[in-house]
PDB file of N, CA and C in Angstrom:
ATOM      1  N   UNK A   1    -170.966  -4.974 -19.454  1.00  0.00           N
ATOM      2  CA  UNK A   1    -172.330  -5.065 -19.947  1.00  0.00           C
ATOM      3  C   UNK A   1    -172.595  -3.964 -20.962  1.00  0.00           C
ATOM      4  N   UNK A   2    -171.959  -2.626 -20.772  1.00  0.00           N
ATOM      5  CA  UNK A   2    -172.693  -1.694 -21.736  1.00  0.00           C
ATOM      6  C   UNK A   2    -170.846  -1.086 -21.584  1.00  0.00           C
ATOM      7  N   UNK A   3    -171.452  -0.386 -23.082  1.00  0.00           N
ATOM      8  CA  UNK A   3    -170.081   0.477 -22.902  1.00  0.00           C
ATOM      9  C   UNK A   3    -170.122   1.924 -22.854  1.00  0.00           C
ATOM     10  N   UNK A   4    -171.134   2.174 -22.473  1.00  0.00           N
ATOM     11  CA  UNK A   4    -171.318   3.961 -21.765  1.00  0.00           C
ATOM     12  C   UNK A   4    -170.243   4.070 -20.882  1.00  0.00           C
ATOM     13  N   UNK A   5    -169.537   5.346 -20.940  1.00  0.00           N
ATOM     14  CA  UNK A   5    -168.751   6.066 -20.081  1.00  0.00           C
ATOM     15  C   UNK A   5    -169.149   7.215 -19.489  1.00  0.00           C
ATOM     16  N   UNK A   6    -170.261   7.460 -19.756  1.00  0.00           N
ATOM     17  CA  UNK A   6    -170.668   9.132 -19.203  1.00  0.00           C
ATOM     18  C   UNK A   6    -170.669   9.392 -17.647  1.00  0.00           C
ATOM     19  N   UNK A   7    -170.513  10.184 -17.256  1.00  0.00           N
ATOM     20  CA  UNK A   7    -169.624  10.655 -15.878  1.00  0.00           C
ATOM     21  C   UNK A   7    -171.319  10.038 -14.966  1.00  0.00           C
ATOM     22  N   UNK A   8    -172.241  10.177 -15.487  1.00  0.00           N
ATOM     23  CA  UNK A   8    -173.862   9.762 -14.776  1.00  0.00           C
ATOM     24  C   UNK A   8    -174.003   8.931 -15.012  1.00  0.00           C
ATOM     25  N   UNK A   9    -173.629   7.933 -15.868  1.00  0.00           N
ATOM     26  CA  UNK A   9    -174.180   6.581 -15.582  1.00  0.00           C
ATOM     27  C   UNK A   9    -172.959   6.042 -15.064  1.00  0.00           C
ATOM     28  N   UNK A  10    -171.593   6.457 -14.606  1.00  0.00           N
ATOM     29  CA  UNK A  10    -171.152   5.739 -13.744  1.00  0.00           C
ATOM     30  C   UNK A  10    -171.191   6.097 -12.094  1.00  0.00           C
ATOM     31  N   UNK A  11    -171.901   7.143 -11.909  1.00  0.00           N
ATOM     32  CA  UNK A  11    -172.644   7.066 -10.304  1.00  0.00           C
ATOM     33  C   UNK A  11    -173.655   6.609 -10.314  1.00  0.00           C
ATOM     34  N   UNK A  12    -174.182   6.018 -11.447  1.00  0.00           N
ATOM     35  CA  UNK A  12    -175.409   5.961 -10.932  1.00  0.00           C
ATOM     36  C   UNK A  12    -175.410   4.069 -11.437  1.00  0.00           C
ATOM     37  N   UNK A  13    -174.329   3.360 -11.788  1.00  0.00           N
ATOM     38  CA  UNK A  13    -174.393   2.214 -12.222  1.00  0.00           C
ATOM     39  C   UNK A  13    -174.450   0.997 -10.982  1.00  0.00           C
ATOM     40  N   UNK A  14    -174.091   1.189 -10.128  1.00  0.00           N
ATOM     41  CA  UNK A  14    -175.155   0.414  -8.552  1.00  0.00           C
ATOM     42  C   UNK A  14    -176.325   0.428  -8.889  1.00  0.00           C
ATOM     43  N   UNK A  15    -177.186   1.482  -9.341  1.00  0.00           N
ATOM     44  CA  UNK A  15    -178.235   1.581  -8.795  1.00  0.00           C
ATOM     45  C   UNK A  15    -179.108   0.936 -10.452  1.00  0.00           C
ATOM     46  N   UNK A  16    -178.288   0.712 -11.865  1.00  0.00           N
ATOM     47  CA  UNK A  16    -179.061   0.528 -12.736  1.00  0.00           C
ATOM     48  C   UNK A  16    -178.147  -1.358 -12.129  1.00  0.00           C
ATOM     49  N   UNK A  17    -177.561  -1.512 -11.891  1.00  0.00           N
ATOM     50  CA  UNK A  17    -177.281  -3.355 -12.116  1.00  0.00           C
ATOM     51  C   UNK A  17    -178.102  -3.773 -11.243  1.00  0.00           C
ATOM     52  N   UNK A  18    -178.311  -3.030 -10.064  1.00  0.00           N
ATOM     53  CA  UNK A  18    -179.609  -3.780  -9.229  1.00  0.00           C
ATOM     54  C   UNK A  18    -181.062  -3.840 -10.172  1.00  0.00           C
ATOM     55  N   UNK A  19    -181.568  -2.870 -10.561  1.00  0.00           N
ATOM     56  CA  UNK A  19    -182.757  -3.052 -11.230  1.00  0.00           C
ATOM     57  C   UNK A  19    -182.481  -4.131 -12.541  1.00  0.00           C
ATOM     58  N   UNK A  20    -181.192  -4.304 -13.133  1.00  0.00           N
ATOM     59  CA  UNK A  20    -181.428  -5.539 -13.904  1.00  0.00           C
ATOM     60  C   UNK A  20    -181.552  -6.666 -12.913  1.00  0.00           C
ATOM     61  N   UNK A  21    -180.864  -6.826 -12.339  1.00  0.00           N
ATOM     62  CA  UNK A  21    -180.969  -8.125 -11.397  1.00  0.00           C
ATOM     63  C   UNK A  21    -182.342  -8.329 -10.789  1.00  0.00           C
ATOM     64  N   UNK A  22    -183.226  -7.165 -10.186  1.00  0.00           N
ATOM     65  CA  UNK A  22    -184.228  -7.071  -9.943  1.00  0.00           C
ATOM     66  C   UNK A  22    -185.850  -7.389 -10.801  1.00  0.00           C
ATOM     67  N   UNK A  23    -184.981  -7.376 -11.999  1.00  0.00           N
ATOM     68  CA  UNK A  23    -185.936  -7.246 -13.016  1.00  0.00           C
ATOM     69  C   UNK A  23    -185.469  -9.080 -13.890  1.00  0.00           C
ATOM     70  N   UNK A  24    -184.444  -9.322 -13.744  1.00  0.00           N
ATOM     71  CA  UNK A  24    -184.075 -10.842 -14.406  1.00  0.00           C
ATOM     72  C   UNK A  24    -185.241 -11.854 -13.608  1.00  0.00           C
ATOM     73  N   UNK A  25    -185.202 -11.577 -12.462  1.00  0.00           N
ATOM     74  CA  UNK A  25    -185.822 -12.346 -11.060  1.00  0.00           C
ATOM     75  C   UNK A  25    -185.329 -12.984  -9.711  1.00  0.00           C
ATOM     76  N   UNK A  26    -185.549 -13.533  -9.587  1.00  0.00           N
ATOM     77  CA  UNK A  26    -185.237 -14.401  -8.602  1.00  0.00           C
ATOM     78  C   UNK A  26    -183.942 -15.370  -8.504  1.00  0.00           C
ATOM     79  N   UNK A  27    -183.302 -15.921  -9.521  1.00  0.00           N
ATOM     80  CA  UNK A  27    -182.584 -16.847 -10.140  1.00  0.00           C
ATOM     81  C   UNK A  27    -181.073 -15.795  -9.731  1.00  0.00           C
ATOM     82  N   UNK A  28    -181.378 -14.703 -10.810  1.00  0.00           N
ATOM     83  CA  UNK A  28    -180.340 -13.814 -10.399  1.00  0.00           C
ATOM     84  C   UNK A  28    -179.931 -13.023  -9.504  1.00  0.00           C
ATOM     85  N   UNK A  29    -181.493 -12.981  -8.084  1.00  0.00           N
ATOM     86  CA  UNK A  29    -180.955 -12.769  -6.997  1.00  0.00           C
ATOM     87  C   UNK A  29    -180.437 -13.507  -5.929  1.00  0.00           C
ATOM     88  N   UNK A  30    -181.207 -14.746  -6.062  1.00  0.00           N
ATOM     89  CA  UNK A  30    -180.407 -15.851  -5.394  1.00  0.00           C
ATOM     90  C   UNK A  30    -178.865 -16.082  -5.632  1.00  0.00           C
ATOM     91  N   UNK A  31    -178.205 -15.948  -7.034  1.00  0.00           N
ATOM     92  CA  UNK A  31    -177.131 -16.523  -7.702  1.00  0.00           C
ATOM     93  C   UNK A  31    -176.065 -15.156  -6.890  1.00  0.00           C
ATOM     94  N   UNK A  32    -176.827 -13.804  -6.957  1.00  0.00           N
ATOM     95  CA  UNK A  32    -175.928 -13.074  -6.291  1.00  0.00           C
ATOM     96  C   UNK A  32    -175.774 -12.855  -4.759  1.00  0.00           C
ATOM     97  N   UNK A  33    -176.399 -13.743  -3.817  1.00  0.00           N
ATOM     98  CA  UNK A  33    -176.177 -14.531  -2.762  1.00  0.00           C
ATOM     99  C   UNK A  33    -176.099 -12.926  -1.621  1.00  0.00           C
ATOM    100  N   UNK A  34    -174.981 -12.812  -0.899  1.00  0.00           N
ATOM    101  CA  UNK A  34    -175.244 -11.691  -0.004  1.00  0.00           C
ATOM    102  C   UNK A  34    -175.090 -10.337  -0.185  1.00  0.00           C
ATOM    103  N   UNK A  35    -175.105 -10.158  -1.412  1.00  0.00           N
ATOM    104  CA  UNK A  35    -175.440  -8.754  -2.135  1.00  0.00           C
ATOM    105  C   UNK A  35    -176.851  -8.562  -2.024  1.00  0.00           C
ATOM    106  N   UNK A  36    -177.792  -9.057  -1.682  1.00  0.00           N
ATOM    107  CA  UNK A  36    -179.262  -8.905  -1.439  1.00  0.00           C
ATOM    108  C   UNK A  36    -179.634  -8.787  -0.226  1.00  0.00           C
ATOM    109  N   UNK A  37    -179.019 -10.359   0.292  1.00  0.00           N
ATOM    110  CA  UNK A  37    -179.189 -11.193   1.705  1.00  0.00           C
ATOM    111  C   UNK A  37    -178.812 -11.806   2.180  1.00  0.00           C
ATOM    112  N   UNK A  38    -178.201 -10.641   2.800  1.00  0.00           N
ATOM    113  CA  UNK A  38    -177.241 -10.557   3.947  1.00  0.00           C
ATOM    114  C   UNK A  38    -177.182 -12.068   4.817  1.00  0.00           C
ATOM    115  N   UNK A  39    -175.809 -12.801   5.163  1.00  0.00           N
ATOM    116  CA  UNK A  39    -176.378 -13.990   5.669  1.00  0.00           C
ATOM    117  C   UNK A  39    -175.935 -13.246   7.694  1.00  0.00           C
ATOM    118  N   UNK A  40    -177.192 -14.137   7.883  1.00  0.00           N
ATOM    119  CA  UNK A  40    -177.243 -13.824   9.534  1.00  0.00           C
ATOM    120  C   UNK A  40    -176.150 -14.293  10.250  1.00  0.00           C
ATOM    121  N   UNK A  41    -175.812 -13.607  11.177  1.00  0.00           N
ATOM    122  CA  UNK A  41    -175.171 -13.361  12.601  1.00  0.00           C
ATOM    123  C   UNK A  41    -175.301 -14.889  13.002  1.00  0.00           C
ATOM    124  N   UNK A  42    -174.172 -15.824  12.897  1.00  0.00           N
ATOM    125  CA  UNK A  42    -173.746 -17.339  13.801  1.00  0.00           C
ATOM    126  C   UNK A  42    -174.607 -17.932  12.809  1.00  0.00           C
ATOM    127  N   UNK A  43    -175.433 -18.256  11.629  1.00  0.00           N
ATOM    128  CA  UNK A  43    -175.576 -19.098  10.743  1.00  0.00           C
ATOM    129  C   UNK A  43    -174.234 -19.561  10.129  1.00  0.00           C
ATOM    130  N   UNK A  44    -174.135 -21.257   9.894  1.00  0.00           N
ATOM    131  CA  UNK A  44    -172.885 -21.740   8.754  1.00  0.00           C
ATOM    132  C   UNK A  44    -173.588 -21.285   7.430  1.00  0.00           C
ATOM    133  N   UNK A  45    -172.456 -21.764   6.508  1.00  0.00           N
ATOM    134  CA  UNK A  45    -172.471 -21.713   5.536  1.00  0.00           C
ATOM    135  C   UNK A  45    -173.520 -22.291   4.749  1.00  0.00           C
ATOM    136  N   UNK A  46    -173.683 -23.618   4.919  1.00  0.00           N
ATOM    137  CA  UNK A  46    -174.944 -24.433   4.705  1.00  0.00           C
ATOM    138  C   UNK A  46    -175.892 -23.871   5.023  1.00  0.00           C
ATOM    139  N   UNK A  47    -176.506 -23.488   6.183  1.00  0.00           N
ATOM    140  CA  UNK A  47    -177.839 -22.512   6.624  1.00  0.00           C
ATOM    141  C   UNK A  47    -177.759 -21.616   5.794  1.00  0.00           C
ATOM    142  N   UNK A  48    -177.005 -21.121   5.572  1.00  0.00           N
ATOM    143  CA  UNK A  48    -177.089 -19.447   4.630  1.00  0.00           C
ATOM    144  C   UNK A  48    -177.090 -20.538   3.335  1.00  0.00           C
ATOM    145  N   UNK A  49    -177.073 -21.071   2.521  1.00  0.00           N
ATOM    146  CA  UNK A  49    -177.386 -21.530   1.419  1.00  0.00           C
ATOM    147  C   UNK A  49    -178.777 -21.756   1.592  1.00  0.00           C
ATOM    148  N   UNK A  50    -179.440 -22.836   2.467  1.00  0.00           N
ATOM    149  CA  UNK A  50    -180.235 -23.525   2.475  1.00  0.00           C
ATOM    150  C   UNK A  50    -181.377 -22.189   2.826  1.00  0.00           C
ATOM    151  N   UNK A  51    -181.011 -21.078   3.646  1.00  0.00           N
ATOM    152  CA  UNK A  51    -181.735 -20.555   3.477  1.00  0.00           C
ATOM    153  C   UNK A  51    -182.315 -19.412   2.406  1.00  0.00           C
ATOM    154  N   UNK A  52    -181.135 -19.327   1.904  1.00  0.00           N
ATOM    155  CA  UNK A  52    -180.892 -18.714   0.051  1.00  0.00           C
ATOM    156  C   UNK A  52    -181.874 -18.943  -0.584  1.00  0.00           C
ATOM    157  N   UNK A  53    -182.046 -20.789  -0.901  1.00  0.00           N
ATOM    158  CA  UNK A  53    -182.575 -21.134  -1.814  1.00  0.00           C
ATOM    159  C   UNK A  53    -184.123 -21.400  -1.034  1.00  0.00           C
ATOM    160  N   UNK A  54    -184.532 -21.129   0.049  1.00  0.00           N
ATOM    161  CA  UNK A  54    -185.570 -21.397   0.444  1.00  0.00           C
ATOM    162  C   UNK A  54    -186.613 -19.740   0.475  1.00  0.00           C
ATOM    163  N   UNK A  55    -186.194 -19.104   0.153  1.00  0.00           N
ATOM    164  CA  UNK A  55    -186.031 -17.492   0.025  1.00  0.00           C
ATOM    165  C   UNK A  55    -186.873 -17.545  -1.246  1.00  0.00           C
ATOM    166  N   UNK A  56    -188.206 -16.339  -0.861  1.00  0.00           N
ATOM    167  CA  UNK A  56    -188.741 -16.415  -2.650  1.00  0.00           C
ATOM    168  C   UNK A  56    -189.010 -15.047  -3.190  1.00  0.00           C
ATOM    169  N   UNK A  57    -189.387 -14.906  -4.375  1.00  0.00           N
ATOM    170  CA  UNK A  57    -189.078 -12.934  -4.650  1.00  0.00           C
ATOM    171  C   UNK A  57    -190.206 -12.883  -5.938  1.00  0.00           C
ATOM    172  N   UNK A  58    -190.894 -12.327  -5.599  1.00  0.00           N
ATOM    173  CA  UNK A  58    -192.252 -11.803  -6.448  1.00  0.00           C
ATOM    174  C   UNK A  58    -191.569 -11.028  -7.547  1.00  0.00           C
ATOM    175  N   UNK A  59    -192.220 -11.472  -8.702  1.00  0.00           N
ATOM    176  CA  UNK A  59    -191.325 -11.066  -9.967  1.00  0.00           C
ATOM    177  C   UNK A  59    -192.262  -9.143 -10.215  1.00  0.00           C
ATOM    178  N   UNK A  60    -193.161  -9.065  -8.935  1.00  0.00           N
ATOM    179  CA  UNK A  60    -193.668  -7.666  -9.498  1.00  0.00           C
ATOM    180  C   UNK A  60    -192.867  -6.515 -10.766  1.00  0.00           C
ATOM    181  N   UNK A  61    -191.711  -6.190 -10.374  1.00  0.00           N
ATOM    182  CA  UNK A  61    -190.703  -5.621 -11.005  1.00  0.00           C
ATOM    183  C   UNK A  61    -190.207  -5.746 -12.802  1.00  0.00           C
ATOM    184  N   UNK A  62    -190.673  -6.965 -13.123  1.00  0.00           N
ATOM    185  CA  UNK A  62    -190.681  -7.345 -14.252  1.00  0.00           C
ATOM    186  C   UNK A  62    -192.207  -7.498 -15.344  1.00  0.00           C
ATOM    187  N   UNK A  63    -193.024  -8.017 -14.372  1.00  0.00           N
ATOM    188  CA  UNK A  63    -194.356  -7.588 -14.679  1.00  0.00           C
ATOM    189  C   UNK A  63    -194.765  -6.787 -15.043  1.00  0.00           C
ATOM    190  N   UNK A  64    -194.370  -5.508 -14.215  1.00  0.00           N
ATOM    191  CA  UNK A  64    -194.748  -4.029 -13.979  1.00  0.00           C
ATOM    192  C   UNK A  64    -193.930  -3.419 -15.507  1.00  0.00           C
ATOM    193  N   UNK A  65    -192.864  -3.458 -15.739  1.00  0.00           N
ATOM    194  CA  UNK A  65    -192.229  -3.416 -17.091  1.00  0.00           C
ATOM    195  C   UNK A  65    -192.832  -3.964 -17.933  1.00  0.00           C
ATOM    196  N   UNK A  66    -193.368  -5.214 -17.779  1.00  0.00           N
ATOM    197  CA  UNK A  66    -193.536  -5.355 -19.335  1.00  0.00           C
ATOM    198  C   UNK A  66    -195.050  -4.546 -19.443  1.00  0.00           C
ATOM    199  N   UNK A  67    -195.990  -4.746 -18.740  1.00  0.00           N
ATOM    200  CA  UNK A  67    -197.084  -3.745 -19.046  1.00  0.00           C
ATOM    201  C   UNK A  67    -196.810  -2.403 -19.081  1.00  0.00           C
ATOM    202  N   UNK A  68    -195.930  -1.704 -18.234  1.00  0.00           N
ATOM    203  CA  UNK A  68    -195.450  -0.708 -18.786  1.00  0.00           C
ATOM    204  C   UNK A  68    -195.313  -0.567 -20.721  1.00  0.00           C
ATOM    205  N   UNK A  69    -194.142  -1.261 -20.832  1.00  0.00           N
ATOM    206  CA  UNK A  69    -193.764  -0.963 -21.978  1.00  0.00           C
ATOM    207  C   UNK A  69    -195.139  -1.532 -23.497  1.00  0.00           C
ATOM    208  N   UNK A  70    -196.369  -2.526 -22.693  1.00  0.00           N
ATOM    209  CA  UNK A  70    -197.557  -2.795 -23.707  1.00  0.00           C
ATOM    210  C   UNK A  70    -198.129  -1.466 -23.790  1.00  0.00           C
ATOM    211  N   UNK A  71    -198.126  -0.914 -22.735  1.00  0.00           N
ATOM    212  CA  UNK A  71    -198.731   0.566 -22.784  1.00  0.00           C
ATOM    213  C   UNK A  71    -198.363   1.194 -23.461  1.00  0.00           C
ATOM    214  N   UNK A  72    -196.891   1.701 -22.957  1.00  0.00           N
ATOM    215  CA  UNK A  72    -196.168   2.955 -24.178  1.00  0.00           C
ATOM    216  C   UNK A  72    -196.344   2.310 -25.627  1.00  0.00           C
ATOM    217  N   UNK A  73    -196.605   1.427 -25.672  1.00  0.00           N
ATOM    218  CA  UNK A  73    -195.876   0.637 -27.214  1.00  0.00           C
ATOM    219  C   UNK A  73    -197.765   0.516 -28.160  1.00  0.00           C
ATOM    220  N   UNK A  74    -198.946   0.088 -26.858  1.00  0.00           N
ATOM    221  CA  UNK A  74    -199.958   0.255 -27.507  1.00  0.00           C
ATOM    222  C   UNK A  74    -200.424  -1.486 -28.136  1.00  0.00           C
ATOM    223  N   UNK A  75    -199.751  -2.259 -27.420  1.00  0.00           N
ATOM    224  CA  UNK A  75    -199.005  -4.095 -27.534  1.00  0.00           C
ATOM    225  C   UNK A  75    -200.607  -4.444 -27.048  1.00  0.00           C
ATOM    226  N   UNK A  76    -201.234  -5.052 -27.401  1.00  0.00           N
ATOM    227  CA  UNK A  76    -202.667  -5.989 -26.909  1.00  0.00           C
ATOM    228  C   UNK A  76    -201.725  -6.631 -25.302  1.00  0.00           C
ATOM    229  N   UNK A  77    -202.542  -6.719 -24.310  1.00  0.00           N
ATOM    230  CA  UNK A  77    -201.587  -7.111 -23.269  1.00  0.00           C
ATOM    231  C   UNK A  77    -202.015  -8.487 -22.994  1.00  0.00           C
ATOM    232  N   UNK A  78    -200.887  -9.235 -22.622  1.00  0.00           N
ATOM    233  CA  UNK A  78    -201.186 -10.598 -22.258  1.00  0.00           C
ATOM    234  C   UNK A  78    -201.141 -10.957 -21.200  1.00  0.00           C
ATOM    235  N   UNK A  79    -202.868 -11.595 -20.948  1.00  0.00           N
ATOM    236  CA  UNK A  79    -203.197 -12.577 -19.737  1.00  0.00           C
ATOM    237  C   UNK A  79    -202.389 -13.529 -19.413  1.00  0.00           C
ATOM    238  N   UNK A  80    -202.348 -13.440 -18.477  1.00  0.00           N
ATOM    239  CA  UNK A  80    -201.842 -15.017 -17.527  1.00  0.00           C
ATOM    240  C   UNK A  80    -202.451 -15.766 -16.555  1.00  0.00           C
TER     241      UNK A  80
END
């Protein structure tokens, strides 16, 4: 994804691919399956899908960015 090598952004690159994923939405946390959520103790495979996709995730995180960045930037902000 990036081609930084600096000795800090590779301890600390867990913690920036979650906030993209966190910040893409939902799509990309579902798609990355039990890296989020965790599938339960004696569920099949099917249950842990079915309950994957039945699973929902408030895009707060991305929201919160972009008004962030209308702020710093001084952007008229847009209603929804």
């Amino acid at each position: 994804m990036t081609k930084i090598n600096h000795r800090t952004y590779q301890e600390q690159r867990q913690a920036y691919d979650k906030i993209r994923d966190v910040i893409a939405g939902e799509d990309r946390l579902k798609n990355a399956g039990s890296q989020y959520l965790p599938q339960p103790e004696g569920m099949t495979s099917t249950q842990y899908n079915r309950y994957v996709q039945g699973s929902s995730f408030y895009a707060v995180a991305e929201r919160t960015l972009r008004g962030m960045v209308g702020s710093v930037t001084r952007n008229a902000p847009i209603l929804e």
